[in-house]
N, C-alpha and C. Protein backbone atom coordinates (compact mmCIF):
# COMPACT_ATOMS: atom_id res chain seq x y z
N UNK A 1 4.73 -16.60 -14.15
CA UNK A 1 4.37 -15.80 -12.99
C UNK A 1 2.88 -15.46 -13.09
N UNK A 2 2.09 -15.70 -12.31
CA UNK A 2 0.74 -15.77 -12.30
C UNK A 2 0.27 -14.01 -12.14
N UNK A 3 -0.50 -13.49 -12.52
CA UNK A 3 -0.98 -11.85 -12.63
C UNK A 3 -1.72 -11.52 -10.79
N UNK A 4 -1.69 -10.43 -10.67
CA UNK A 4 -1.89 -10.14 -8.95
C UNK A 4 -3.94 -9.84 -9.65
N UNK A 5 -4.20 -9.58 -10.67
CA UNK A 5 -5.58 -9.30 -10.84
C UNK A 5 -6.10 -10.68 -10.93
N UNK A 6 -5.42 -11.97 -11.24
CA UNK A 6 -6.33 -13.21 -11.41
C UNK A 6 -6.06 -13.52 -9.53
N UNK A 7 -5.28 -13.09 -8.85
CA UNK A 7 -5.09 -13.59 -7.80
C UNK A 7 -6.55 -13.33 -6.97
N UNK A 8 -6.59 -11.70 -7.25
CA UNK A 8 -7.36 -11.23 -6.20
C UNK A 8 -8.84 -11.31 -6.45
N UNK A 9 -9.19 -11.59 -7.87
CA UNK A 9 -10.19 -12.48 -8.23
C UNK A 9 -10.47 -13.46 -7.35
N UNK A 10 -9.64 -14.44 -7.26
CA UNK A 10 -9.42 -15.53 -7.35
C UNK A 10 -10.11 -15.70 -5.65
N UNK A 11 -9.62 -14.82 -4.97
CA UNK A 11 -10.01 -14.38 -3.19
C UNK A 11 -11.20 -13.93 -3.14
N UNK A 12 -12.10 -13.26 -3.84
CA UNK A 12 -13.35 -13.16 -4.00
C UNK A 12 -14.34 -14.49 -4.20
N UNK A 13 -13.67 -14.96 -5.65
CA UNK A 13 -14.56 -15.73 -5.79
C UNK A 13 -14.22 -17.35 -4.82
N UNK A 14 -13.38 -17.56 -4.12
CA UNK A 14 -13.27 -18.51 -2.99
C UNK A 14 -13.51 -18.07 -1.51
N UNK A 15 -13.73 -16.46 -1.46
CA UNK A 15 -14.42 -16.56 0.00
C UNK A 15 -16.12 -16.47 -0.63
N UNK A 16 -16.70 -15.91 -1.81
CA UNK A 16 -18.20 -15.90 -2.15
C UNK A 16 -18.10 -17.14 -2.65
N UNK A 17 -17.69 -18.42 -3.00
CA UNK A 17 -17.85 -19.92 -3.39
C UNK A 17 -19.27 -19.62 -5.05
N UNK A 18 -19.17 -18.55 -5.86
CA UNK A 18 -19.44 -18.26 -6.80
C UNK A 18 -18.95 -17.31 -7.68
N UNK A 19 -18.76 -18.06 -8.69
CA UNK A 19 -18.29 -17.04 -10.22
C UNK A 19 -19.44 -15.59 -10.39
N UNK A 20 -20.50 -15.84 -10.24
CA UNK A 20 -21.34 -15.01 -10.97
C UNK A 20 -21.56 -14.06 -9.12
N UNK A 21 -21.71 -14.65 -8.15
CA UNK A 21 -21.26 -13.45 -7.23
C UNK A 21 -19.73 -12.45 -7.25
N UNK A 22 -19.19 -13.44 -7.28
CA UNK A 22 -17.83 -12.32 -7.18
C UNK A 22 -17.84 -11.64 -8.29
N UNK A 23 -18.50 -11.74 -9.58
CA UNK A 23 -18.52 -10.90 -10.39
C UNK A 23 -19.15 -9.54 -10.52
N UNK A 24 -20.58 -10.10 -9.59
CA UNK A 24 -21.23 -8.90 -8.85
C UNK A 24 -20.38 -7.60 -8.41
N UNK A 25 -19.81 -8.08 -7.29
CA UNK A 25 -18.75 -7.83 -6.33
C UNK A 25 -17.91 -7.05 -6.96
N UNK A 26 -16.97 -7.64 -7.80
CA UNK A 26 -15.63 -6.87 -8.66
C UNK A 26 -15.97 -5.92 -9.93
N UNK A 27 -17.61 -5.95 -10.20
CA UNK A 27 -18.04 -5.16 -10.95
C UNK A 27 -17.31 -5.72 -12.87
N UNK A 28 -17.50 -7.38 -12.58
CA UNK A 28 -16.88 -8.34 -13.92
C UNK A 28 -18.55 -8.28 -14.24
N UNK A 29 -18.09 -9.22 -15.42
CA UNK A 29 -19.18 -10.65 -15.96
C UNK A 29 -18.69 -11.75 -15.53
N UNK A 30 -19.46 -12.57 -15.32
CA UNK A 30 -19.08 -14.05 -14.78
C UNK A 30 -17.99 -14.52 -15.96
N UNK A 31 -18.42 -14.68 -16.78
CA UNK A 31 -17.40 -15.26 -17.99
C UNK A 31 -16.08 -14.24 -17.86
N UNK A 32 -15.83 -13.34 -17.45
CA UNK A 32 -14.30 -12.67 -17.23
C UNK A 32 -13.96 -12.86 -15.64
N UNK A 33 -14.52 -13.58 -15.06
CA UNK A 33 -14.62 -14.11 -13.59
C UNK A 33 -14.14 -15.43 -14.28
N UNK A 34 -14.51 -16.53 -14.49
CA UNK A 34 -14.08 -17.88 -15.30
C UNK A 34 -13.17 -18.01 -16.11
N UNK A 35 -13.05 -16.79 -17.16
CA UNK A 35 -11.77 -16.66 -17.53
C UNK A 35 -10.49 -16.33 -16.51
N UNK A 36 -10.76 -15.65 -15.93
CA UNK A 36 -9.41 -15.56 -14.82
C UNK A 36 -8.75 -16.54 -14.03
N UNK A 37 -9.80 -17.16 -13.33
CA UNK A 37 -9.95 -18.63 -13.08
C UNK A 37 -9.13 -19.17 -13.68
N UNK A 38 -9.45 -19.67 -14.65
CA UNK A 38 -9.07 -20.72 -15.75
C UNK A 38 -7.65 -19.85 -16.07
N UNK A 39 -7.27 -18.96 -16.12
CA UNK A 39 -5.92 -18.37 -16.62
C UNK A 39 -5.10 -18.56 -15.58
N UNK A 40 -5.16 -18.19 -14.08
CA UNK A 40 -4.81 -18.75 -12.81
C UNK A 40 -4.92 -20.23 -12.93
N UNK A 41 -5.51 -21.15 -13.14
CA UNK A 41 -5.41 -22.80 -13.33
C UNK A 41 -4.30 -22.79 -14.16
N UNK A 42 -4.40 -22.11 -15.13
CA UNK A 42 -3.24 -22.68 -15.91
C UNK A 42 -1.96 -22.10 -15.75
N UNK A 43 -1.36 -21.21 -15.23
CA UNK A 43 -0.49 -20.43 -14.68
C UNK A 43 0.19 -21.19 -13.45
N UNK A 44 -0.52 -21.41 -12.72
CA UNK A 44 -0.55 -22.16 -11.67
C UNK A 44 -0.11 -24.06 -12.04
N UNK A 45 -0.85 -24.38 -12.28
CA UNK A 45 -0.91 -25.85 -12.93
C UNK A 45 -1.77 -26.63 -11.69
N UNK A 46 -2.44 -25.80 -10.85
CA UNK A 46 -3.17 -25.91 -9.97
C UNK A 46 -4.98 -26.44 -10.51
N UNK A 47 -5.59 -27.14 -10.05
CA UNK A 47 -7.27 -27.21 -10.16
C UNK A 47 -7.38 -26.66 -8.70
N UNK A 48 -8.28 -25.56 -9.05
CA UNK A 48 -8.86 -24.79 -8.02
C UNK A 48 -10.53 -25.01 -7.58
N UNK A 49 -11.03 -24.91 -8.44
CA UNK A 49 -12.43 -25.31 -8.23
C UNK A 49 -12.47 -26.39 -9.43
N UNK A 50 -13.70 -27.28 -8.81
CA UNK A 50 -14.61 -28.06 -9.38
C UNK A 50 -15.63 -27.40 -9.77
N UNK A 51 -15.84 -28.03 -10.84
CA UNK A 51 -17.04 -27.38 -11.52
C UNK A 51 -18.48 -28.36 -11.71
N UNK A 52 -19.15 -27.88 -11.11
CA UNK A 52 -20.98 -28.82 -10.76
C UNK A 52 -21.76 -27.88 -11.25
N UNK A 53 -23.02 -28.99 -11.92
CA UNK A 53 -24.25 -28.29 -12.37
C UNK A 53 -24.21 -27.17 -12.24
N UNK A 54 -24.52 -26.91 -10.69
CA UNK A 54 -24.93 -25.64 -10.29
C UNK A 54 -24.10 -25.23 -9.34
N UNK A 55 -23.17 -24.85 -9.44
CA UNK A 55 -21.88 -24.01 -8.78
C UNK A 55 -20.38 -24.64 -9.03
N UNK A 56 -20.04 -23.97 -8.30
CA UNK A 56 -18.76 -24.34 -7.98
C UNK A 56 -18.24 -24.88 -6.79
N UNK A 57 -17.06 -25.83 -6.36
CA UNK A 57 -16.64 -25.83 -5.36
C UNK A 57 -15.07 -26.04 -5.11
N UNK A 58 -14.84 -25.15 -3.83
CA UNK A 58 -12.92 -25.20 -3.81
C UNK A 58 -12.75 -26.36 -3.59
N UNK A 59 -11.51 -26.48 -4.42
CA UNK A 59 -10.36 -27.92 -3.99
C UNK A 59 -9.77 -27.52 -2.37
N UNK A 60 -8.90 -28.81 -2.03
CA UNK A 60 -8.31 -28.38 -1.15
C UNK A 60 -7.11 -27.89 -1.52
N UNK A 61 -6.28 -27.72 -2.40
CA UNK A 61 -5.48 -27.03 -2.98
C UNK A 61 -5.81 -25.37 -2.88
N UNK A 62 -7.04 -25.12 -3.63
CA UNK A 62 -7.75 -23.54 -3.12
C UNK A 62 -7.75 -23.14 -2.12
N UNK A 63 -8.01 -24.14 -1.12
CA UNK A 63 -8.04 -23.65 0.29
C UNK A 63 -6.92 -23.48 1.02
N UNK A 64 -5.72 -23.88 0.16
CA UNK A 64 -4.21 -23.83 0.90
C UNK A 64 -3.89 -22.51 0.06
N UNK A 65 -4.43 -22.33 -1.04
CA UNK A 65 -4.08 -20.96 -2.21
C UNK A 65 -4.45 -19.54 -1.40
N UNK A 66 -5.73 -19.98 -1.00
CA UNK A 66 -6.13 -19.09 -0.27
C UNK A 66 -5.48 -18.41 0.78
N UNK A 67 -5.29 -19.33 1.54
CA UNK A 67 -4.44 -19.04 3.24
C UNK A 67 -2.98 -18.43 2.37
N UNK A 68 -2.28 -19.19 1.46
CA UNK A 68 -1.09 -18.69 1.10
C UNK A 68 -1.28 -17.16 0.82
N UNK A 69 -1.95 -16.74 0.37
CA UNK A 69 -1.77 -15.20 -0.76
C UNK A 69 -3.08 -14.33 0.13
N UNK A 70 -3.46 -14.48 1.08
CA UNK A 70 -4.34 -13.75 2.25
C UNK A 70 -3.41 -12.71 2.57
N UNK A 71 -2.17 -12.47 3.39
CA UNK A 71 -1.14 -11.75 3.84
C UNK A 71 -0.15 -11.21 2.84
N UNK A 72 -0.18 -11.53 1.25
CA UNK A 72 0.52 -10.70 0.90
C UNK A 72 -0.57 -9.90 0.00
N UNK A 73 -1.70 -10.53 -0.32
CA UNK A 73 -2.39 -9.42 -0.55
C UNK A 73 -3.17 -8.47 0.24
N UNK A 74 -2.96 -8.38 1.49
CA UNK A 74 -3.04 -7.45 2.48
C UNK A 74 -1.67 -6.89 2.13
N UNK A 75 -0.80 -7.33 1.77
CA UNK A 75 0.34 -6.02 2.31
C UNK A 75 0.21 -5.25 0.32
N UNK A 76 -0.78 -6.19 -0.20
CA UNK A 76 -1.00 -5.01 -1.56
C UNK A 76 -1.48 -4.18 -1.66
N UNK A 77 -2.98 -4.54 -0.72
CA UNK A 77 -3.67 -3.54 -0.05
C UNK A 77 -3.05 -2.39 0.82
N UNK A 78 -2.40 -2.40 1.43
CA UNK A 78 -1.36 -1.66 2.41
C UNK A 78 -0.30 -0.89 1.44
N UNK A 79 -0.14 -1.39 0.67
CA UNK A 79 0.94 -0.58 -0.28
C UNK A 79 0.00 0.45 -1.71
N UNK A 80 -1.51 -0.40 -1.44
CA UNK A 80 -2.48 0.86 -2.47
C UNK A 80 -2.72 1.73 -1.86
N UNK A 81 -2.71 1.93 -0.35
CA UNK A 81 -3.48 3.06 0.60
C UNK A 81 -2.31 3.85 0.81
N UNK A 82 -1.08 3.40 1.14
CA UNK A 82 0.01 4.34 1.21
C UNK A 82 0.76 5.29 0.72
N UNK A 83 0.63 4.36 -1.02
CA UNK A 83 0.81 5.11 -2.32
C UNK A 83 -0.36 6.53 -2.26
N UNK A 84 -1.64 6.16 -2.11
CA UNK A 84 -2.85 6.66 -2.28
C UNK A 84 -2.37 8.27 -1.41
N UNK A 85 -1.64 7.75 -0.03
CA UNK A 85 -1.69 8.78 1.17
C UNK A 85 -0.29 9.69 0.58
N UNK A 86 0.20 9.16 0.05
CA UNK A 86 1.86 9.76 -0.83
C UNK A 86 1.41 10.91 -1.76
N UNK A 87 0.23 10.63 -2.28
CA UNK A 87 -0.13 10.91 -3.61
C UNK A 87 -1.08 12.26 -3.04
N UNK A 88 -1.78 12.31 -1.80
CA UNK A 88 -2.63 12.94 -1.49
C UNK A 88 -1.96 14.58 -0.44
N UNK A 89 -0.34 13.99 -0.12
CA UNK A 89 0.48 14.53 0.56
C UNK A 89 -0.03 14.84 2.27
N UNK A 90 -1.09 13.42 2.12
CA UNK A 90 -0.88 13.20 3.92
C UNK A 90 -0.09 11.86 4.56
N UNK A 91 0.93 11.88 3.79
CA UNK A 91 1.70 11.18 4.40
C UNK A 91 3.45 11.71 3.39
N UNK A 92 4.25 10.76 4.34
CA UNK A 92 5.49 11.29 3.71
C UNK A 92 6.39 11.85 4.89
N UNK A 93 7.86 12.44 4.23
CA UNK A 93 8.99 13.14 5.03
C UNK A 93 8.93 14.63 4.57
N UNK A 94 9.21 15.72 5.46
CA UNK A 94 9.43 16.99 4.97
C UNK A 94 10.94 16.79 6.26
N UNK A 95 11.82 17.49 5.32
CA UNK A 95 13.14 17.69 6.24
C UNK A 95 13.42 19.27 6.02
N UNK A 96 12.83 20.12 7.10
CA UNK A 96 13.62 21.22 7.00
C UNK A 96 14.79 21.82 7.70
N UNK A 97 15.60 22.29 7.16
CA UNK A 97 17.31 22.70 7.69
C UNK A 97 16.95 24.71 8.03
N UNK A 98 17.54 24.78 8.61
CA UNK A 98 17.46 26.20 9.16
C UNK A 98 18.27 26.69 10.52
N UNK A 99 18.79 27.89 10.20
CA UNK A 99 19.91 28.33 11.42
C UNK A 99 19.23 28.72 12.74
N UNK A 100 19.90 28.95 13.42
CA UNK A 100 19.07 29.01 15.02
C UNK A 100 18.54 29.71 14.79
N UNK A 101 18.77 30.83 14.94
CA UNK A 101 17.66 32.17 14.85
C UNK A 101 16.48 31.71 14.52
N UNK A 102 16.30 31.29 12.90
CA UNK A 102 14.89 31.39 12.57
C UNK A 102 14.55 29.66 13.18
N UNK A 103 14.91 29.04 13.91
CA UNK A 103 15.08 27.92 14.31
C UNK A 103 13.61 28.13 15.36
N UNK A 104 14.32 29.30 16.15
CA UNK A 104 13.38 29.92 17.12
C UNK A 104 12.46 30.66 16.78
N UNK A 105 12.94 31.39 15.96
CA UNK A 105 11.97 32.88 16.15
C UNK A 105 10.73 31.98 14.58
N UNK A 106 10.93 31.67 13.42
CA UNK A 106 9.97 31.79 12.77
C UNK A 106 9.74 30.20 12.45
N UNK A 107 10.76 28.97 12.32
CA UNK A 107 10.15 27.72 11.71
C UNK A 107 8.92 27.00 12.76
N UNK A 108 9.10 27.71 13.95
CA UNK A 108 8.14 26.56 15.09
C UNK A 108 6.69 27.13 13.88
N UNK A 109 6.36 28.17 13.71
CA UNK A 109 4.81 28.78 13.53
C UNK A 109 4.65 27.93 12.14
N UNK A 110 5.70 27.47 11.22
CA UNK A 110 5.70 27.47 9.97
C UNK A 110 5.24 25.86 10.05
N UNK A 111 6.21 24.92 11.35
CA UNK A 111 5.95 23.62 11.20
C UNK A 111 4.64 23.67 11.65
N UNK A 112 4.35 24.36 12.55
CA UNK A 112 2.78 24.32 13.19
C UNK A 112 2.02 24.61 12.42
N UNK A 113 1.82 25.15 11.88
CA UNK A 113 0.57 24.84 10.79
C UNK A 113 0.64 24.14 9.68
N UNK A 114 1.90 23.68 9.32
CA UNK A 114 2.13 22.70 8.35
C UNK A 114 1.68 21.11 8.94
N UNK A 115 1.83 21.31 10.00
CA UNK A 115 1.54 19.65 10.85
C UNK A 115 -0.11 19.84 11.29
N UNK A 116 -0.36 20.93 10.78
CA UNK A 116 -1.95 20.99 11.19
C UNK A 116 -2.95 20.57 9.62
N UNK A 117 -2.04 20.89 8.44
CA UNK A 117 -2.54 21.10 7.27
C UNK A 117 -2.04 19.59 6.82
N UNK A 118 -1.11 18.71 7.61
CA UNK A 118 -0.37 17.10 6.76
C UNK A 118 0.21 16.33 8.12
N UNK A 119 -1.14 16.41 8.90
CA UNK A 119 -0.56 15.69 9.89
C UNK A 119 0.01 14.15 10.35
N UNK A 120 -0.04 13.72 8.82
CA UNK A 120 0.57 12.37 8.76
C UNK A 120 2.23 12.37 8.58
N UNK A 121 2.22 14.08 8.32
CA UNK A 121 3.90 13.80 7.57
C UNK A 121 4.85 13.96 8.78
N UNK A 122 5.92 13.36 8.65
CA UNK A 122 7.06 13.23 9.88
C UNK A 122 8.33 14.35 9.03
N UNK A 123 8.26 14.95 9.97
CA UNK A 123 9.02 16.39 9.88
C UNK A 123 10.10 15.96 10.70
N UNK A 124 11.37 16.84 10.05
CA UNK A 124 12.77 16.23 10.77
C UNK A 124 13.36 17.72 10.58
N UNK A 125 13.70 18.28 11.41
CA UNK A 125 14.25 19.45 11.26
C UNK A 125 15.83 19.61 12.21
N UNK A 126 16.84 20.24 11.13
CA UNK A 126 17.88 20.24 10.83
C UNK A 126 18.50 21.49 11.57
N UNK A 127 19.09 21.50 12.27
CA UNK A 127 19.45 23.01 13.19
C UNK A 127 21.07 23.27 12.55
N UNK A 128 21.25 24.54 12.37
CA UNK A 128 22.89 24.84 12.01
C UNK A 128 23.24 25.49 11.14
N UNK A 129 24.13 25.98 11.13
CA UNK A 129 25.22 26.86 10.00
C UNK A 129 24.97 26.45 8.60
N UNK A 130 24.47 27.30 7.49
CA UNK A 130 24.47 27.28 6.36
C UNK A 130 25.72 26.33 5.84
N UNK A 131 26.28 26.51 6.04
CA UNK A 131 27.90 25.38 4.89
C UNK A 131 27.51 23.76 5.82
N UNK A 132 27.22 23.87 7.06
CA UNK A 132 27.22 22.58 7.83
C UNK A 132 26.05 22.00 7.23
N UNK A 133 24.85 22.59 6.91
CA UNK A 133 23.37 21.55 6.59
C UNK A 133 23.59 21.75 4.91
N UNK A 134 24.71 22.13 4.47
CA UNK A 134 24.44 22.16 3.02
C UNK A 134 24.71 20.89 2.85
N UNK A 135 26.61 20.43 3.66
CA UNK A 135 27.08 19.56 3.54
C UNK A 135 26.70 18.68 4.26
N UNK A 136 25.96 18.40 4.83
CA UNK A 136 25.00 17.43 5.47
C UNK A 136 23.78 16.97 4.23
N UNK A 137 23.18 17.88 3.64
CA UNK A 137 22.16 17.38 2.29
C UNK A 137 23.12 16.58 1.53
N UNK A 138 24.04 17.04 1.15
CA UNK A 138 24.50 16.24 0.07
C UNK A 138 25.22 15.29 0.19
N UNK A 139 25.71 14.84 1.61
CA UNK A 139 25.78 13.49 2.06
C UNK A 139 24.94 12.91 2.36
N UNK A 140 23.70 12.76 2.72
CA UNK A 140 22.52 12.49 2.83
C UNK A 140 22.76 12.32 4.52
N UNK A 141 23.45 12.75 5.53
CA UNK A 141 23.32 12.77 6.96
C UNK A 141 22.22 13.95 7.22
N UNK A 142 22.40 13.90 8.79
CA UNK A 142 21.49 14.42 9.52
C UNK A 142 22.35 14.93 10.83
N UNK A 143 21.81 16.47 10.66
CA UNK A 143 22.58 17.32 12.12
C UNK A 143 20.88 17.75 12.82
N UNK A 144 20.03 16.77 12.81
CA UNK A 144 18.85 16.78 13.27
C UNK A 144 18.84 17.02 14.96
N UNK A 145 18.02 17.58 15.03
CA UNK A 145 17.85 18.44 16.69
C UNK A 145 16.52 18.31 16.76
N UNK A 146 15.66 18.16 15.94
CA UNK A 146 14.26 17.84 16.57
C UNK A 146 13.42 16.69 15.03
N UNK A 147 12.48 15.86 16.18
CA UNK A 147 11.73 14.90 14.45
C UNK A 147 10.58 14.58 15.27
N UNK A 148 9.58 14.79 14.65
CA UNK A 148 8.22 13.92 14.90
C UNK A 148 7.14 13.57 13.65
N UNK A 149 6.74 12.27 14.45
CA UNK A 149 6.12 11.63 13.52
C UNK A 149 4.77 11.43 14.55
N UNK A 150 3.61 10.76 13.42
CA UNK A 150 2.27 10.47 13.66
C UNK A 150 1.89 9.23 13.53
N UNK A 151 2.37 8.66 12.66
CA UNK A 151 2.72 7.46 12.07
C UNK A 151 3.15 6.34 12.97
C-alpha cells in the first residue's frame, strides 16, 4: 500500500515538473523529494518520471497517476479542514432535549447565542416529557420539533 505523504509529494512535484521546486514548496530537501519518488516507484511498480541531465520529466503513466489520485486527495484535503473545524468546535451536532416550558420561555435565548458563538453547528432540539427524551437518548431516536443547520 503506497503512503498518502509520497502521494501528495508526488502531486507537487508533477504539477511543478521539478524535484528541487516542490521541495521548495513542501518545505523538503530535494533528496527527501527523490527519495519519496523513488519509494512511490517502488511501491507502485510504476516509472513515474524520467530522469535527464537537467530535470525531470512525467511518464505517461504519471500523467494517468495524477488524474487518478487528484479527487481523492481533495476529499483528504476536505477531511483535514473538517477534522480541523471539529476540533475548533465550529462545526459539529449539539442535540438539545427540553420540556415545553423552557422550550419557550428560556432554550430559544440559549440556542441564540450559541448559534451566534458556533454558527457552523446544526442544532436539533428535542421537545417533551422528561421519561419520553430520556428514552428517546438511549435509543438513539428523535422526538425532534425543531433542527437547523448552516452547513
Amino acid at each position: 500500500m503506497f503512503k498518502l505523504h509520497h502521494l501528495l509529494t508526488f502531486q507537487v512535484v508533477h504539477r511543478t515538473g521539478s524535484f528541487a521546486t516542490a521541495a521548495r514548496e513542501l518545505g523538503y530537501t530535494a533528496s527527501a523529494v527523490s527519495q519519496q519518488i523513488a519509494a512511490l516507484e517502488k511501491e507502485t511498480g510504476l516509472t513515474l518520471f524520467e530522469r535527464e541531465a537537467h530535470g525531470i520529466r512525467a511518464t505517461t503513466v504519471a500523467d494517468r497517476l495524477a488524474e487518478l489520485s487528484r479527487g481523492m486527495l481533495a476529499d483528504v484535503d476536505e477531511f483535514d479542514y473538517q477534522v480541523r473545524r471539529l476540533a475548533k468546535g465550529s462545526s459539529g451536532r449539539l442535540r438539545v432535549g427540553s420540556f415545553t416550558t423552557a422550550s419557550v420561555r428560556l432554550v430559544p435565548a440559549a440556542l441564540s447565542d450559541f448559534r451566534r458563538r458556533r454558527p457552523g453547528v446544526e442544532i436539533t432540539l428535542d421537545d417533551g416529557e422528561p421519561e419520553k427524551l430520556l428514552d428517546s437518548l438511549t435509543d438513539g431516536g428523535s422526538t425532534s420539533r425543531w433542527s437547523t443547520s448552516t452547513d
